[in-house]
Protein backbone atom coordinates (compact mmCIF):
# COMPACT_ATOMS: atom_id res chain seq x y z
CA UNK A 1 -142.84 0.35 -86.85
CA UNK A 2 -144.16 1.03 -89.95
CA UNK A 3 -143.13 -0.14 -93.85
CA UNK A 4 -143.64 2.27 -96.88
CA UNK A 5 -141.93 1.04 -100.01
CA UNK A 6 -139.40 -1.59 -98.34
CA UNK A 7 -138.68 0.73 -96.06
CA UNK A 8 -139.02 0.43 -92.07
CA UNK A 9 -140.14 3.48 -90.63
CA UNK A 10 -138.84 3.40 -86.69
CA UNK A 11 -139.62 6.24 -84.36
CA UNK A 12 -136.97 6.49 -81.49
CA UNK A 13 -137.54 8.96 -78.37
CA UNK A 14 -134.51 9.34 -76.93
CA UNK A 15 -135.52 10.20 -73.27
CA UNK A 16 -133.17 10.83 -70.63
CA UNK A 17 -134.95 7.89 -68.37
CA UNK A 18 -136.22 5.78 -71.09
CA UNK A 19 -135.44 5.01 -74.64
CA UNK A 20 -138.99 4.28 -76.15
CA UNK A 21 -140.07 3.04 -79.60
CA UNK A 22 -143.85 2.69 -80.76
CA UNK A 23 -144.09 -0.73 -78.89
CA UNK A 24 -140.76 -1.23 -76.32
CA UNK A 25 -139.26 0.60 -73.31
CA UNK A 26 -136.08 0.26 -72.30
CA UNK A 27 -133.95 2.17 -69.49
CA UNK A 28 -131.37 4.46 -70.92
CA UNK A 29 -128.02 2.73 -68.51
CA UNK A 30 -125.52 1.43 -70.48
CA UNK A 31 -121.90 0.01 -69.43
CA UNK A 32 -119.31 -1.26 -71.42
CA UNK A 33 -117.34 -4.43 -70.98
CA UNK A 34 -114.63 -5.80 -73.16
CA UNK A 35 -115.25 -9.12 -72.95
CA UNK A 36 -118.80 -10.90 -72.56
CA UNK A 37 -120.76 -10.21 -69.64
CA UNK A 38 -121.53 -12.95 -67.43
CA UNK A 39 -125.33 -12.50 -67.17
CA UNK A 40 -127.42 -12.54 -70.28
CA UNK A 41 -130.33 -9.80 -71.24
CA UNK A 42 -130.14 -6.32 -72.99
CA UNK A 43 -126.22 -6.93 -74.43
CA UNK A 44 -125.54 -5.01 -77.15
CA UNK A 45 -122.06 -6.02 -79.37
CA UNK A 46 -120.67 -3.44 -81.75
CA UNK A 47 -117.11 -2.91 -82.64
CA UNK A 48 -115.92 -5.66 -80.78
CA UNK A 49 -117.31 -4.26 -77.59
CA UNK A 50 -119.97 -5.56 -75.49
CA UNK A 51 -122.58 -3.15 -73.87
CA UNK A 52 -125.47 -4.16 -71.00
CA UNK A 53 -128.31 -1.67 -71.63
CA UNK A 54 -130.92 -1.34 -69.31
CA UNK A 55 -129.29 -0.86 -65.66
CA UNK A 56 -130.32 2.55 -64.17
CA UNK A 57 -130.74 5.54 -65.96
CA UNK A 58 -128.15 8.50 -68.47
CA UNK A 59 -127.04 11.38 -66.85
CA UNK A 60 -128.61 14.65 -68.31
CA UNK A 61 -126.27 16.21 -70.96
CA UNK A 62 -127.09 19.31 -72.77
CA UNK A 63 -126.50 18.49 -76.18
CA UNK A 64 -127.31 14.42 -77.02
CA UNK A 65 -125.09 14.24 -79.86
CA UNK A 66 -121.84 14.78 -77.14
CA UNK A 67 -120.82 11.65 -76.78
CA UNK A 68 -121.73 7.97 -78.13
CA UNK A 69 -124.00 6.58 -75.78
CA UNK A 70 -127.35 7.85 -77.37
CA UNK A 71 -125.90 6.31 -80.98
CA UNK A 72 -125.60 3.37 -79.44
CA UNK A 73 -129.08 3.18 -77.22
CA UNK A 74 -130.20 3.92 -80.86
CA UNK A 75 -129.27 0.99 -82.42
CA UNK A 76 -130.67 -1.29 -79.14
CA UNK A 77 -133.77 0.60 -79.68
CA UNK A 78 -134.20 -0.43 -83.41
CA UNK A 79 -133.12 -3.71 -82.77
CA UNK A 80 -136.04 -4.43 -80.30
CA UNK A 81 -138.56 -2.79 -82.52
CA UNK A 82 -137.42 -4.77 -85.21
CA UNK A 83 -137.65 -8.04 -82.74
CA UNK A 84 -141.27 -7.57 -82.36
CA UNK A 85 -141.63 -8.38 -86.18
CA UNK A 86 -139.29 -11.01 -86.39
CA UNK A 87 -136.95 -8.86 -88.86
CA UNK A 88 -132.97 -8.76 -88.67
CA UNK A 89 -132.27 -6.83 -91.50
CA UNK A 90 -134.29 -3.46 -92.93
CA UNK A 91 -133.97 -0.19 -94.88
CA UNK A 92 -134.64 2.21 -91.99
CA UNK A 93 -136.17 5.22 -91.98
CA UNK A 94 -135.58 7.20 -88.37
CA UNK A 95 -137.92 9.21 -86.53
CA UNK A 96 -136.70 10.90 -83.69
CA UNK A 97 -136.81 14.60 -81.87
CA UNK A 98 -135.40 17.07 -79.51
CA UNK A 99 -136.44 19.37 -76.53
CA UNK A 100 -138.66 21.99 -78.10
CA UNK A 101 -136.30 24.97 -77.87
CA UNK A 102 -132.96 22.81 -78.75
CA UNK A 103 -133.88 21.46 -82.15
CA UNK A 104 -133.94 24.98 -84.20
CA UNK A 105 -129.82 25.18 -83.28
CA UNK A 106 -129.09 20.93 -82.70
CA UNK A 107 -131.77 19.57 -85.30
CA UNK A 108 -128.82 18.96 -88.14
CA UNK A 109 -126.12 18.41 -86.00
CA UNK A 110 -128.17 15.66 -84.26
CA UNK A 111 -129.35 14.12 -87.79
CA UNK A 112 -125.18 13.53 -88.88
CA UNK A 113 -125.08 11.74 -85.68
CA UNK A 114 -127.89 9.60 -86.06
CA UNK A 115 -126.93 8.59 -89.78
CA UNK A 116 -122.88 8.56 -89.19
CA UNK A 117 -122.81 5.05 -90.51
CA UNK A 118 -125.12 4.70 -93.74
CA UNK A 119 -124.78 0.85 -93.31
CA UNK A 120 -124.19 -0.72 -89.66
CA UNK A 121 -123.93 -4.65 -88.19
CA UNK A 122 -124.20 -5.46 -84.93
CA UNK A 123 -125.42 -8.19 -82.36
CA UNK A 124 -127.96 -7.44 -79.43
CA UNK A 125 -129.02 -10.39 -77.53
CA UNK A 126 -127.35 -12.84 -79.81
CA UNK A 127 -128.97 -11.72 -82.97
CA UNK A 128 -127.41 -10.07 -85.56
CA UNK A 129 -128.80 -6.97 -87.05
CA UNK A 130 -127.68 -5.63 -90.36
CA UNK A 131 -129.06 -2.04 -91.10
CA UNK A 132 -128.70 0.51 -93.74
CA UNK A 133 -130.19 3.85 -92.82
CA UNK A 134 -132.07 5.98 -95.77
CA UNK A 135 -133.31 8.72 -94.00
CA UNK A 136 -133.97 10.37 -90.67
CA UNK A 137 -137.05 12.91 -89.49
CA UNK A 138 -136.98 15.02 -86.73
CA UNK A 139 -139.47 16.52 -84.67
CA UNK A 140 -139.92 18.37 -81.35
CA UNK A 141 -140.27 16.48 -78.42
CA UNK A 142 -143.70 16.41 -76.40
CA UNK A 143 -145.96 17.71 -79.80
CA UNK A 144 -146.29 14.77 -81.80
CA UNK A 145 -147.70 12.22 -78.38
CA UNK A 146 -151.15 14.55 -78.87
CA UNK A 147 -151.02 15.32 -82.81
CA UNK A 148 -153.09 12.65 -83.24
CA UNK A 149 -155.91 13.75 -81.10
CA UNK A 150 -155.51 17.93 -82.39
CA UNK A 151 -159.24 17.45 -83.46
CA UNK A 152 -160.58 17.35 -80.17
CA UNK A 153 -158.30 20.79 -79.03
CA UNK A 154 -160.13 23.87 -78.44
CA UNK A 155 -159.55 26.77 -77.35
CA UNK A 156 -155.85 27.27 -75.67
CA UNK A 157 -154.40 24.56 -73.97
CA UNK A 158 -151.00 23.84 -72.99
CA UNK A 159 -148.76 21.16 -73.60
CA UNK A 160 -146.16 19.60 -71.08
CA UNK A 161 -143.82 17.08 -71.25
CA UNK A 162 -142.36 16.19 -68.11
CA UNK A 163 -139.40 13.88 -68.34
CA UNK A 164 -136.44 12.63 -66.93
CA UNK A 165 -134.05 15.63 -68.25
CA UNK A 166 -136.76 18.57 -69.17
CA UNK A 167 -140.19 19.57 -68.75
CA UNK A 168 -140.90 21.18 -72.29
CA UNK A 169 -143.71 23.25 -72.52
CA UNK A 170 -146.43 24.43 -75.20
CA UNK A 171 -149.19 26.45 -75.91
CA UNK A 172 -151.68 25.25 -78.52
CA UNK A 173 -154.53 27.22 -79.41
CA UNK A 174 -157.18 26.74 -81.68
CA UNK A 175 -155.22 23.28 -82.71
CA UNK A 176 -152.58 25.14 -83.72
CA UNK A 177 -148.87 24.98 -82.06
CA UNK A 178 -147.47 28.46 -81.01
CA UNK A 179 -143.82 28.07 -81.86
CA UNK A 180 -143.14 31.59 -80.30
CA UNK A 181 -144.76 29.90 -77.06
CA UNK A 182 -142.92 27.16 -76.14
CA UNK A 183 -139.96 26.60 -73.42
CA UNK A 184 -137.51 24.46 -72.21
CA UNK A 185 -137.14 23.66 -68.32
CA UNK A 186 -134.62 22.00 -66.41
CA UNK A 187 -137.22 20.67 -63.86
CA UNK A 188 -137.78 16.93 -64.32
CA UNK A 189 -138.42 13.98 -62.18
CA UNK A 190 -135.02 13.01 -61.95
CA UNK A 191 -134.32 16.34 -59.63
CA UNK A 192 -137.78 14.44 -57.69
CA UNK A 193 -135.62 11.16 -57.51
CA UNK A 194 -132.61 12.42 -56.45
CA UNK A 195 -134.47 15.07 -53.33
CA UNK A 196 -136.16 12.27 -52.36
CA UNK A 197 -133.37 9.73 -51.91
CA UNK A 198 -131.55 12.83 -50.04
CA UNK A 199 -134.34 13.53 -47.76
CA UNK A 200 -134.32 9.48 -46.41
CA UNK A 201 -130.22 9.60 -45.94
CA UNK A 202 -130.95 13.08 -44.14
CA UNK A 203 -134.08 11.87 -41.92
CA UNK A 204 -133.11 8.83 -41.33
CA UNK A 205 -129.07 8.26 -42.01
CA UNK A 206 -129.74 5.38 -44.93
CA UNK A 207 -129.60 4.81 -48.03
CA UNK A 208 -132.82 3.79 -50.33
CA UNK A 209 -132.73 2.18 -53.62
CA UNK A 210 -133.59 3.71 -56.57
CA UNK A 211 -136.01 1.37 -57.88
CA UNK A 212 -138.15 1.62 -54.53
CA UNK A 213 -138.13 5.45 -54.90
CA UNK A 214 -139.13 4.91 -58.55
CA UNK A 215 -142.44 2.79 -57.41
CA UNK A 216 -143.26 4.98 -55.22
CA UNK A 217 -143.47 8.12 -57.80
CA UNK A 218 -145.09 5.46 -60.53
CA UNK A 219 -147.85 4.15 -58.43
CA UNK A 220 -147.64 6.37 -54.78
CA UNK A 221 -147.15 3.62 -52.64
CA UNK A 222 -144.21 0.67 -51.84
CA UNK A 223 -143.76 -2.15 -49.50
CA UNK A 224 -142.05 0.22 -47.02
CA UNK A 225 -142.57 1.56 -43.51
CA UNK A 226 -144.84 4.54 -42.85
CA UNK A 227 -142.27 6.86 -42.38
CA UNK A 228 -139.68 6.88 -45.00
CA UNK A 229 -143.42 6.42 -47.64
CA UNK A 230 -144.77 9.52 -45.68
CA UNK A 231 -141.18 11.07 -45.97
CA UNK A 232 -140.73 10.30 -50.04
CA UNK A 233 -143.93 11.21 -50.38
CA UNK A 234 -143.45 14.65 -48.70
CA UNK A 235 -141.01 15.46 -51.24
CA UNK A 236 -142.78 14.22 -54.01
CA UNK A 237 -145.98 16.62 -53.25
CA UNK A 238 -143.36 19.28 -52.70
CA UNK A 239 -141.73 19.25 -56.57
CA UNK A 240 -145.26 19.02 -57.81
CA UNK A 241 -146.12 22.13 -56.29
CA UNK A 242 -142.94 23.40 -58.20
CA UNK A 243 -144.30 22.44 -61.22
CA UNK A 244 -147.34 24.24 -61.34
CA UNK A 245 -145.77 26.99 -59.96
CA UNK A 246 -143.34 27.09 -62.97
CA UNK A 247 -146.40 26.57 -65.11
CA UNK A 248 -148.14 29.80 -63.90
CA UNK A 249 -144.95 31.87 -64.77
CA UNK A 250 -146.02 30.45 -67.95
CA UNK A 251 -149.12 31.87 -67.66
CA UNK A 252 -151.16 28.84 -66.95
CA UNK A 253 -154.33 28.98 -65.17
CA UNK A 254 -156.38 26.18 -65.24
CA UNK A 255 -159.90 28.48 -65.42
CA UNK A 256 -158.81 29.62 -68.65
CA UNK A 257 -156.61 26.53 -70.72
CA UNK A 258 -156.45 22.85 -70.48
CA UNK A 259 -153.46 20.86 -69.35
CA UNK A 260 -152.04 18.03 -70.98
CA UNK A 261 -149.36 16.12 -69.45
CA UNK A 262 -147.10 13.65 -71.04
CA UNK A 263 -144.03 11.72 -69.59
CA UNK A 264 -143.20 10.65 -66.13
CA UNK A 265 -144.30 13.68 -64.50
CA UNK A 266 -147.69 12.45 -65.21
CA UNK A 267 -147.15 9.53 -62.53
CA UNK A 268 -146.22 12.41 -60.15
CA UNK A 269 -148.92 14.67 -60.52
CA UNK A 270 -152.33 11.97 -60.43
CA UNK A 271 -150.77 10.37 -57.25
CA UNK A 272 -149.02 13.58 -55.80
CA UNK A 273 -150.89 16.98 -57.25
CA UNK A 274 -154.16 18.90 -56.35
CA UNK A 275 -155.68 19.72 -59.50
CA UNK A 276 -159.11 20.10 -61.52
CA UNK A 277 -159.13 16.63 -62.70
CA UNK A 278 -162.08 17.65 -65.41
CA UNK A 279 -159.41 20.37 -66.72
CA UNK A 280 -156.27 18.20 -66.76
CA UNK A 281 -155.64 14.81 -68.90
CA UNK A 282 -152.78 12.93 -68.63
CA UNK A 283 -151.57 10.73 -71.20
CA UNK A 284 -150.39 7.52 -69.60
CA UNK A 285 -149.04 6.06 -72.80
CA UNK A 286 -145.02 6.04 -72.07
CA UNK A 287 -144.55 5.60 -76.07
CA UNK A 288 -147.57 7.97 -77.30
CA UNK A 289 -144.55 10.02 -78.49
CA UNK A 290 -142.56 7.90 -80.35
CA UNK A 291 -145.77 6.73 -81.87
CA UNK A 292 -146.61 10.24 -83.04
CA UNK A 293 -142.97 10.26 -84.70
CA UNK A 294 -143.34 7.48 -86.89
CA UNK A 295 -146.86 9.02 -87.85
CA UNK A 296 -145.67 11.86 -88.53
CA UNK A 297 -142.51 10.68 -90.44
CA UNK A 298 -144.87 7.74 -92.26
CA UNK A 299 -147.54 10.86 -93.19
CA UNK A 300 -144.40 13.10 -94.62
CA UNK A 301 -143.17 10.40 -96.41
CA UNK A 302 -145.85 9.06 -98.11
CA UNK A 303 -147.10 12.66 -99.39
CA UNK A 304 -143.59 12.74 -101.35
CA UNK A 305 -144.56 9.52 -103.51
């Protein structure tokens, strides 16, 4: 978070895994209860409904504005950024983006949605929030986690941000983002989760949890037996391969460009790819781009006076 003039600056990326600010993470599940949930942690209350945040992950949907969920992760999202500073109520300011090739067609469309209430009260975790929105940037996704560190680009190098929904994808040459090069993908590590978790109840007839899968693909390993880590691991090295195959169609060769590689398809590729470490960097910073948002946003809005 940032403050210019009384007013909060708060950079939300509103990943398909993840809803990140500049300094929290929180998993995108959300289920509604009408009356209070018996366990405590991550409950949101708003319009006399009660919400636990934070259990698994959102379903991919085309177009985030479709239903109410992502409204709702938003106002979790500021309300933990805001907990980290000890404030309840603020002006804010939103940053937030889009896939790369949505937000020329969604960018407005997604901006009414964000701002639908100028002024909003709510509870999370049993403190009340009182908000009243002034504005709202948006950017596209992936970009702004390096724009801090265009100075030391050269050359061409491509961009990729691997998440839970899309793996976006950008050319940048001579520090300079080619908006006539970029794509969209639907290749992201949930279709890694859910192959894997498929290839166990097909091997072996059971079912693995999610969470153990997840380790596995963060860090390569998991207190498991040798086969079903040899057999998640199989598939893991597999849908790497696919991603630098879709890369190449993309023209990528590593002789020629640098990679950089942001979002959980990082994890994937240091503990699962073969690559040219010296010609591919991957930024392990899960909020680098929500970070670059509310620099971005904070850098726009203070050249306006």
């Amino acid at each position: 978070m940032r403050e210019l003039r009384n007013t909060k600056i708060i950079a939300v990326d509103h990943g398909y895994g993840n809803m990140k600010t500049a300094n929290t993470v929180t998993p995108t599940g959300i289920k509604a209860y009408e009356t209070e949930p018996i366990f405590t942690g991550n409950i949101l209350e708003y319009n006399g409904i009660y919400y636990r945040i934070g259990e698994g992950h959102k379903e991919f949907i085309p177009d985030k504005a479709m239903d109410e969920e992502y409204y709702l992760l938003t106002l979790m999202a500021i309300a933990r950024e805001l907990n980290v500073f000890s404030f309840r109520e603020a002006d804010v300011h939103l940053a937030a983006g889009l896939p790369l090739t949505w937000i020329r067609t969604q960018r407005e469309a997604f901006r009414s949605y964000l701002l639908q209430n100028p002024e909003v009260r709510y509870l999370f975790n049993g403190k009340e929030y009182h908000l009243h929105f002034v504005g709202c940037s948006l950017y596209p996704q992936g970009y702004p986690a390096i724009v801090n560190q265009l100075g030391d680009f050269k050359g061409t190098n491509l961009l990729a941000d691997i998440g839970n929904g899309t793996m976006n994808i950008l050319y940048i040459n001579n520090k300079k983002a080619q908006e006539s090069r970029c794509w969209t993908e639907k290749l992201d590590v949930n279709q890694c989760m859910i192959a894997a978790k498929n290839a166990v109840l097909d091997k072996f007839g059971v079912k693995i949890e999610e969470s153990t899968v997840e380790q596995i693909l963060r860090f390569g390993t998991a207190d498991i037996s040798a086969p079903y880590l040899d057999c998640i691991s199989s598939i893991a090295r597999q849908y790497v391969a696919e991603l630098f195959s879709t890369l190449r169609k993309y023209e990528y060769n590593p002789d020629l460009m640098r990679l950089y590689v942001i979002g959980g398809g990082g994890c994937l590729i240091r503990n699962f790819g073969t690559y040219d470490k010296s010609r591919v960097t991957i930024i392990d910073d899960i909020c680098a781009t929500a970070k670059g948002y509310e620099s971005l946003a904070y850098m726009s809005l203070k050249r306006r006076g």
